[in-house]
Every structure is written in structure tokens, then in C-alpha cells.
Protein backbone atom coordinates (compact mmCIF):
# COMPACT_ATOMS: atom_id res chain seq x y z
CA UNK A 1 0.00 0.00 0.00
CA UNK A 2 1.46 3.62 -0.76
CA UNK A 3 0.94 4.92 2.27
CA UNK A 4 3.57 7.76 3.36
CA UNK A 5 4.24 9.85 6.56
CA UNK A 6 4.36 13.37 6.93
CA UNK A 7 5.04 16.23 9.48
CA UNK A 8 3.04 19.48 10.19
CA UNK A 9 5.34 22.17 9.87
CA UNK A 10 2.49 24.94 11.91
CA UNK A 11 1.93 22.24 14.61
CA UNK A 12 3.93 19.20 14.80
CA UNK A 13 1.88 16.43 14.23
CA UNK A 14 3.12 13.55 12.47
CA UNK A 15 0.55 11.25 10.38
CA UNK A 16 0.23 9.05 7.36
CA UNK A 17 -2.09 9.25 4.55
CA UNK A 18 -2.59 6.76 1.72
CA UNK A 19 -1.83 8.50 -1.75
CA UNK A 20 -2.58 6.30 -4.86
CA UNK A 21 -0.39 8.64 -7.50
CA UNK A 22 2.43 11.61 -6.86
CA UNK A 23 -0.14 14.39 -8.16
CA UNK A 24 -2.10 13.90 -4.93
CA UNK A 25 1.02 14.57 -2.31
CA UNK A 26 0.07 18.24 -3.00
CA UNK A 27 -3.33 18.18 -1.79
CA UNK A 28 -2.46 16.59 1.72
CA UNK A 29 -3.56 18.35 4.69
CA UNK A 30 -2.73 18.33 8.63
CA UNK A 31 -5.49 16.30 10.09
CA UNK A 32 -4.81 18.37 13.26
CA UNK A 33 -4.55 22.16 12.20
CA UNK A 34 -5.71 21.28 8.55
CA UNK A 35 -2.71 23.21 6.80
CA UNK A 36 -0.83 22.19 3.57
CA UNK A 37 2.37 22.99 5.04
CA UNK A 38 3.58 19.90 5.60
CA UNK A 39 7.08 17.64 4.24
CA UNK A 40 7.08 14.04 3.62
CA UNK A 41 8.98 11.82 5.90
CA UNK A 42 11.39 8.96 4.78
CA UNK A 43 9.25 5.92 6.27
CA UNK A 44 10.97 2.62 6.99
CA UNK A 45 9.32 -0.49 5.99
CA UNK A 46 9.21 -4.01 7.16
CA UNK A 47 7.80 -7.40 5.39
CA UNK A 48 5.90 -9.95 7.40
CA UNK A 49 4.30 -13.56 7.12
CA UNK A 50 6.97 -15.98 7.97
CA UNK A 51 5.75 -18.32 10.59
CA UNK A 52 8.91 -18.09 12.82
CA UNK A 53 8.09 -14.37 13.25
CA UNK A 54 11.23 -12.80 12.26
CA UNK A 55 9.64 -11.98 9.17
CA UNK A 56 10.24 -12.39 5.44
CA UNK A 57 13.42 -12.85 3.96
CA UNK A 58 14.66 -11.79 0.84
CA UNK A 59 17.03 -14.25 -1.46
CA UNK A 60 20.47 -12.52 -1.24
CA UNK A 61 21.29 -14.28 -4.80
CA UNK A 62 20.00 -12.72 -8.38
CA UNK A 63 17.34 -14.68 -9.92
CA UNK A 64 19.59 -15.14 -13.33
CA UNK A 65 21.47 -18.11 -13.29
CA UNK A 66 25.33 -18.93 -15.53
CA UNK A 67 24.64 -22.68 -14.79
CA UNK A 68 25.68 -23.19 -18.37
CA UNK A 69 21.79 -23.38 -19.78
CA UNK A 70 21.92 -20.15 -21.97
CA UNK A 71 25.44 -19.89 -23.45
């Protein structure tokens, strides 16, 4: 899901709102003090669903393979 997280710059508040294309980033507003001046937030991200509850994880290795089938 694209959903990103922003800061009030007027009063604070940080928040996240679901944005399906870039154009709409310009039209969020504070859900507190309902101003546009806000800035976007570099969000971290994590994957789930492995049963051990570590999480997902990713296959260090490159799905192209030089076992010799494709010279």
C-alpha cells in the first residue's frame, strides 16, 4: 500500500495518509490544524508472514542463473 508519513510544519503532528499517485502529495492536509504545510517523511518499511516471526526474507542471490543453460 502507498501509504507515506508526513510532518506538520504549523503544529507538529506527524501522520500518514494513503496517496494512490504523486499528483495527490500536494493536496495533503494536517489532520490536526488542517494546513498544507507539511514535508514528507522517509518511512521505513518491514515485510511480514513468515511463521517463525522474524519476518520475510529476501534471497540474497540474483534470480539469473550462468549454470551453463543459456550460453
Amino acid at each position: 500500500m502507498p501509504i507515506h508519513e508526513f510532518k506538520c510544519k504549523k503544529c507538529g503532528k506527524i501522520f500518514e495518509s494513503l496517496l494512490l499517485n504523486k499528483s495527490e502529495k500536494e493536496k495533503v492536509v494536517c489532520p490536526s490544524c488542517g494546513t498544507a504545510q507539511v514535508e514528507p517523511l522517509i518511512s521505513t518499511f518491514s515485510l511480514s508472514g513468515s511463521s517463525s516471526g522474524k519476518g520475510a526474507s529476501l534471497p540474497l542471490s540474483s534470480s539469473c542463473s550462468t549454470s551453463g543453460r543459456f550460453s
